[in-house]
Protein backbone atom coordinates (compact mmCIF):
# COMPACT_ATOMS: atom_id res chain seq x y z
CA UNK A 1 -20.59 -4.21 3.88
CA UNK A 2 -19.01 -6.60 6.01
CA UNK A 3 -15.47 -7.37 7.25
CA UNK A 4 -12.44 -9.29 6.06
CA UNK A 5 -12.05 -10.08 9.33
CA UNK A 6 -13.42 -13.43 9.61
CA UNK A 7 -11.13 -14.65 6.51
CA UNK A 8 -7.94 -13.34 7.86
CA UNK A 9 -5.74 -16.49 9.65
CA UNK A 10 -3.99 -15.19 12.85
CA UNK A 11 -1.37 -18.44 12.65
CA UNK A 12 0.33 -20.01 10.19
CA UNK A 13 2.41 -16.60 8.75
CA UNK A 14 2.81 -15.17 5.66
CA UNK A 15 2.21 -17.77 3.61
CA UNK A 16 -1.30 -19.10 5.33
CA UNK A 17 -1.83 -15.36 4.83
CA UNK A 18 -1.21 -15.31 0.73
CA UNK A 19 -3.34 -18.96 0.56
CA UNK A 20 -6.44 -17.45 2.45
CA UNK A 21 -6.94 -13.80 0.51
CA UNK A 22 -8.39 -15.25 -2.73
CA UNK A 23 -11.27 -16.80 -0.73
CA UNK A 24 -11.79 -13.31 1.20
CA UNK A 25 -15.18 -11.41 0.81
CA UNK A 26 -15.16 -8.97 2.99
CA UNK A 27 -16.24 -6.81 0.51
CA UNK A 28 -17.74 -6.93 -2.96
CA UNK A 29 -14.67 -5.91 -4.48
CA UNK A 30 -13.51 -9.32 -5.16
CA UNK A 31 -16.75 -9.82 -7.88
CA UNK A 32 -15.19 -7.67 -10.68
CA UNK A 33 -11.29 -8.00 -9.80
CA UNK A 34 -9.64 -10.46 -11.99
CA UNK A 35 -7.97 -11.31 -8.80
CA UNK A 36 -6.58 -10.57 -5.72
CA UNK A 37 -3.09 -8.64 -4.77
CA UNK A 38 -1.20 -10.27 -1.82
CA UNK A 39 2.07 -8.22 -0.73
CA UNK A 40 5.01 -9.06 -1.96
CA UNK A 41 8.83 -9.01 -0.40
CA UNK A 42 10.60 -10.46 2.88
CA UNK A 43 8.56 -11.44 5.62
CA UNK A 44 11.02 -10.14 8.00
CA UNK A 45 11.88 -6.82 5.84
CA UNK A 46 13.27 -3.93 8.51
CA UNK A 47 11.34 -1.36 5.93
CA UNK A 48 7.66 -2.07 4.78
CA UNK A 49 5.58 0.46 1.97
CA UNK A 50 1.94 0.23 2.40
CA UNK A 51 0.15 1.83 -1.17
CA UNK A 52 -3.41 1.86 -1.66
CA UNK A 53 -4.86 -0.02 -4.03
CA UNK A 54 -3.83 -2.57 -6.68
CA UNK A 55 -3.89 -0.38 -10.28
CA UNK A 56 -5.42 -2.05 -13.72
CA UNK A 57 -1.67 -3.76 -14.01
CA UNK A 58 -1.22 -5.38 -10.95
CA UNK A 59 -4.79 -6.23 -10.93
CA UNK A 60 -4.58 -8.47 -14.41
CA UNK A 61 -0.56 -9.50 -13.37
CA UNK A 62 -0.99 -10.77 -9.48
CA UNK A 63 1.72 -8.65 -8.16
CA UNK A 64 2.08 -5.32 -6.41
CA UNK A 65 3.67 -1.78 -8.01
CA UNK A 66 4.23 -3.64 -11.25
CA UNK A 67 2.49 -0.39 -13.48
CA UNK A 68 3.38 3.39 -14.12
CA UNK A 69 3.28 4.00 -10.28
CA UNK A 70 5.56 1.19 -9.96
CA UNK A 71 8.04 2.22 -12.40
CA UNK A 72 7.93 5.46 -10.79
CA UNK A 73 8.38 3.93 -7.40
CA UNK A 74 11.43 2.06 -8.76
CA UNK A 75 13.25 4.97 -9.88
CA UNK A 76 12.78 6.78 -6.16
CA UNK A 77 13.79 3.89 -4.79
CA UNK A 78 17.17 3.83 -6.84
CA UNK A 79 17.24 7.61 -5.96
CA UNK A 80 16.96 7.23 -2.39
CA UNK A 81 19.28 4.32 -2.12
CA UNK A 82 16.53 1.77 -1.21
CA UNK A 83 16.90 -1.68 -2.73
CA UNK A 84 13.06 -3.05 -3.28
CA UNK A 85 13.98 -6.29 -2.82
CA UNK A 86 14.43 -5.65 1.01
CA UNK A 87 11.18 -4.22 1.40
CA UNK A 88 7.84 -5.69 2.10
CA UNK A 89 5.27 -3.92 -0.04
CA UNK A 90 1.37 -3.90 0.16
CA UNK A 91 -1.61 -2.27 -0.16
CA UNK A 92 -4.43 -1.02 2.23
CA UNK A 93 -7.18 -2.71 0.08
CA UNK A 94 -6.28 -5.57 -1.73
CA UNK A 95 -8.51 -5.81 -4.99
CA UNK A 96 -8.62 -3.53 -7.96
CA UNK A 97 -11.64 -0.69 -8.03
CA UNK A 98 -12.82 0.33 -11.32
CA UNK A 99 -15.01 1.91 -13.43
CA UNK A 100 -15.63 1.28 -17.20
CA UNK A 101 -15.05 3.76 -19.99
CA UNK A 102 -15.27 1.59 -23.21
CA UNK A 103 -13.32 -1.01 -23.23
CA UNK A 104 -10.87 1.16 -20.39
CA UNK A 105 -10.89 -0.05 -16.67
CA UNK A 106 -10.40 3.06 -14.54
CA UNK A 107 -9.08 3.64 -11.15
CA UNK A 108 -11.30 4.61 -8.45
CA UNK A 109 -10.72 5.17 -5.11
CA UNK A 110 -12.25 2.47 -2.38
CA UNK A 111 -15.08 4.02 -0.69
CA UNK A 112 -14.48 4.26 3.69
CA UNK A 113 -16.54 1.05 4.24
CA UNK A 114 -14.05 -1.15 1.49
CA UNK A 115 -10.84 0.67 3.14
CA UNK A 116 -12.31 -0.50 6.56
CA UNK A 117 -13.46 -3.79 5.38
CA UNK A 118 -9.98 -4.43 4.41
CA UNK A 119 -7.76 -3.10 7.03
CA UNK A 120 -7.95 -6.19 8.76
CA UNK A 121 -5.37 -8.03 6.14
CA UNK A 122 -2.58 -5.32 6.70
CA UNK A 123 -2.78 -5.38 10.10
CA UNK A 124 -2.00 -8.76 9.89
CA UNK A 125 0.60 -8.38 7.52
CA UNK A 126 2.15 -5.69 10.00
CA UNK A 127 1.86 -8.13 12.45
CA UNK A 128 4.03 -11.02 10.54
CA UNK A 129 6.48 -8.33 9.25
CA UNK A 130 7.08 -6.40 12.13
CA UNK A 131 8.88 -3.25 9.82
CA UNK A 132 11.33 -1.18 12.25
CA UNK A 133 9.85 1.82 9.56
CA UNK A 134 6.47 1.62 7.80
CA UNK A 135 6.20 3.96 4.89
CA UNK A 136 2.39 4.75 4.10
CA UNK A 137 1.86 5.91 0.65
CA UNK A 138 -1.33 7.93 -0.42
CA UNK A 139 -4.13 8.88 1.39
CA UNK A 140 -6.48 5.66 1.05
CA UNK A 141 -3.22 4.04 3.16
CA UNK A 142 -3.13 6.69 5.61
CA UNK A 143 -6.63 6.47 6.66
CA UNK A 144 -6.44 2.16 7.00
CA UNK A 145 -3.54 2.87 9.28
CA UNK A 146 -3.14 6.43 10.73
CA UNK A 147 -7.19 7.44 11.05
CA UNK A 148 -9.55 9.94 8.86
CA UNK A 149 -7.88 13.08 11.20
CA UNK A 150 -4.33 12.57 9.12
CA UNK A 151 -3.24 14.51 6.30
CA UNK A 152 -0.29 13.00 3.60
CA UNK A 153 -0.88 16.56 2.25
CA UNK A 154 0.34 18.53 5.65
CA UNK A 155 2.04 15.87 7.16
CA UNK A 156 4.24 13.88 4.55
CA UNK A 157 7.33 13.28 5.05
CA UNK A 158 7.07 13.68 9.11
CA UNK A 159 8.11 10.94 11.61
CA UNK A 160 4.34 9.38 13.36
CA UNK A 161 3.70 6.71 15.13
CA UNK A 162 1.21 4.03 14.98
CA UNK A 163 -1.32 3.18 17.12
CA UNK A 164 0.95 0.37 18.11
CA UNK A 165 4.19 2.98 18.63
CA UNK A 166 5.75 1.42 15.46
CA UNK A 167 7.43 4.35 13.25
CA UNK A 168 5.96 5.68 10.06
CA UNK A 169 6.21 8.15 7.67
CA UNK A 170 3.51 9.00 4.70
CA UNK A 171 3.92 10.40 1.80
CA UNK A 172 1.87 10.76 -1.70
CA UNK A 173 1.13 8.02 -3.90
CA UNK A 174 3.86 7.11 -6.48
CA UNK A 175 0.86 7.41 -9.25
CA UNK A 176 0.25 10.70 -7.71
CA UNK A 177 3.64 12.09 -9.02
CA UNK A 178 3.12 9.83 -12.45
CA UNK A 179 -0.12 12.68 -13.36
CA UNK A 180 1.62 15.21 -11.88
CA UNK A 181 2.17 18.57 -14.05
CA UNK A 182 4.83 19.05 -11.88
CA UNK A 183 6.71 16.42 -12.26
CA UNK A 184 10.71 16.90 -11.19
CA UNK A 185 9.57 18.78 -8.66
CA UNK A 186 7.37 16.64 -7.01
CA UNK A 187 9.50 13.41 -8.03
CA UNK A 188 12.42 15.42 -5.68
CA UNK A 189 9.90 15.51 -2.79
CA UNK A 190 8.78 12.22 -3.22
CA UNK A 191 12.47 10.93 -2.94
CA UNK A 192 13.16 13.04 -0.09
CA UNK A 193 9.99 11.85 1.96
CA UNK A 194 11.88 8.08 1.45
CA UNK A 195 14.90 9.25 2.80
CA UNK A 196 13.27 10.15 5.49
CA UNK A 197 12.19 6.74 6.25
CA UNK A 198 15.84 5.28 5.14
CA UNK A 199 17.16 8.07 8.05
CA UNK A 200 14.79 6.26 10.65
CA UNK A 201 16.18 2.87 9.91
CA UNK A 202 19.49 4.21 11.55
């Protein structure tokens, strides 16, 4: 395992940024993926959502949060008076992981080295944006950008702080809600965990 480090620019902006990721290899990740995932949204957005990991959608599409668990991520949004096209949304790892069942491609979770292999892209990205409020979604996220010690589980919803000072709050992954046999219920705390992060904006 190496590190996406070497491919990342650290001039040019966003849009050096979005021309450079297809040639990345950090990882093997990018042998399978149909293609990479760059983040999507305005480069000087106040709020920016950091998700995992591109889904079998957004993998064969280009574009982030475009499946179930964006859907689902829409309809917070409406619920917690966020309007996505002020937000800057991402992932922590940037190509699709998969396994085959048939003809199916199924999720699966980047292993530690691919999460840290990766990290250095969103960093970057954090850098260009500069978010007043980052919102990290799922636990794949958390550990890129809050450390293995953090829990979305016992601490979602609560105002941290980056390494950096910025703000953040985590919370579950939209597709985590999508399975869930709870559904209303967790959809309500999902919503509320985003209001949180709307509060924080002032």
């Amino acid at each position: 395992m190496t590190s996406a480090e070497e491919w990342v620019p650290h001039d040019g902006g966003m849009r050096k940024v979005r021309s450079t990721l297809p040639e990345c290899r950090g990882c093997e990740l990018w042998e399978d993926a149909t293609q990479v995932v760059a983040g999507e949204g305005p480069v000087r957005a106040r709020m920016m959502l950091v998700g995992e990991t591109p889904g079998d959608h957004e993998d064969k599409e280009g574009h982030v949060f475009v499946g179930p668990a964006g859907r689902l991520l829409d309809r917070a949004f409406d619920e917690a008076g966020i309007d996505r096209s002020e937000v800057y949304l991402t992932n922590a790892v940037k190509h699709f992981r998969f396994e085959r069942e048939g003809k199916r491609r199924i999720h699966k979770t980047p292993s530690a080295g691919q999460i840290t292999a990766c990290r250095p892209w969103v960093l970057r990205e954090l850098e260009i944006v500069k978010p007043d409020v980052l919102v990290v979604l799922g636990a794949v996220a958390a550990r890129a950008l809050l450390g293995t010690g953090f829990r979305v589980t016992q601490q979602r919803g609560e105002k941290v702080e980056l390494p950096d000072g910025r703000t953040a709050v985590a919370t579950v992954h939209p597709s985590a809600v999508v399975r869930s046999q709870e559904f209303t219920r967790d959809l309500e705390r999902f919503v509320a965990d985003l209001r949180v992060a709307v509060k924080l904006l002032g």
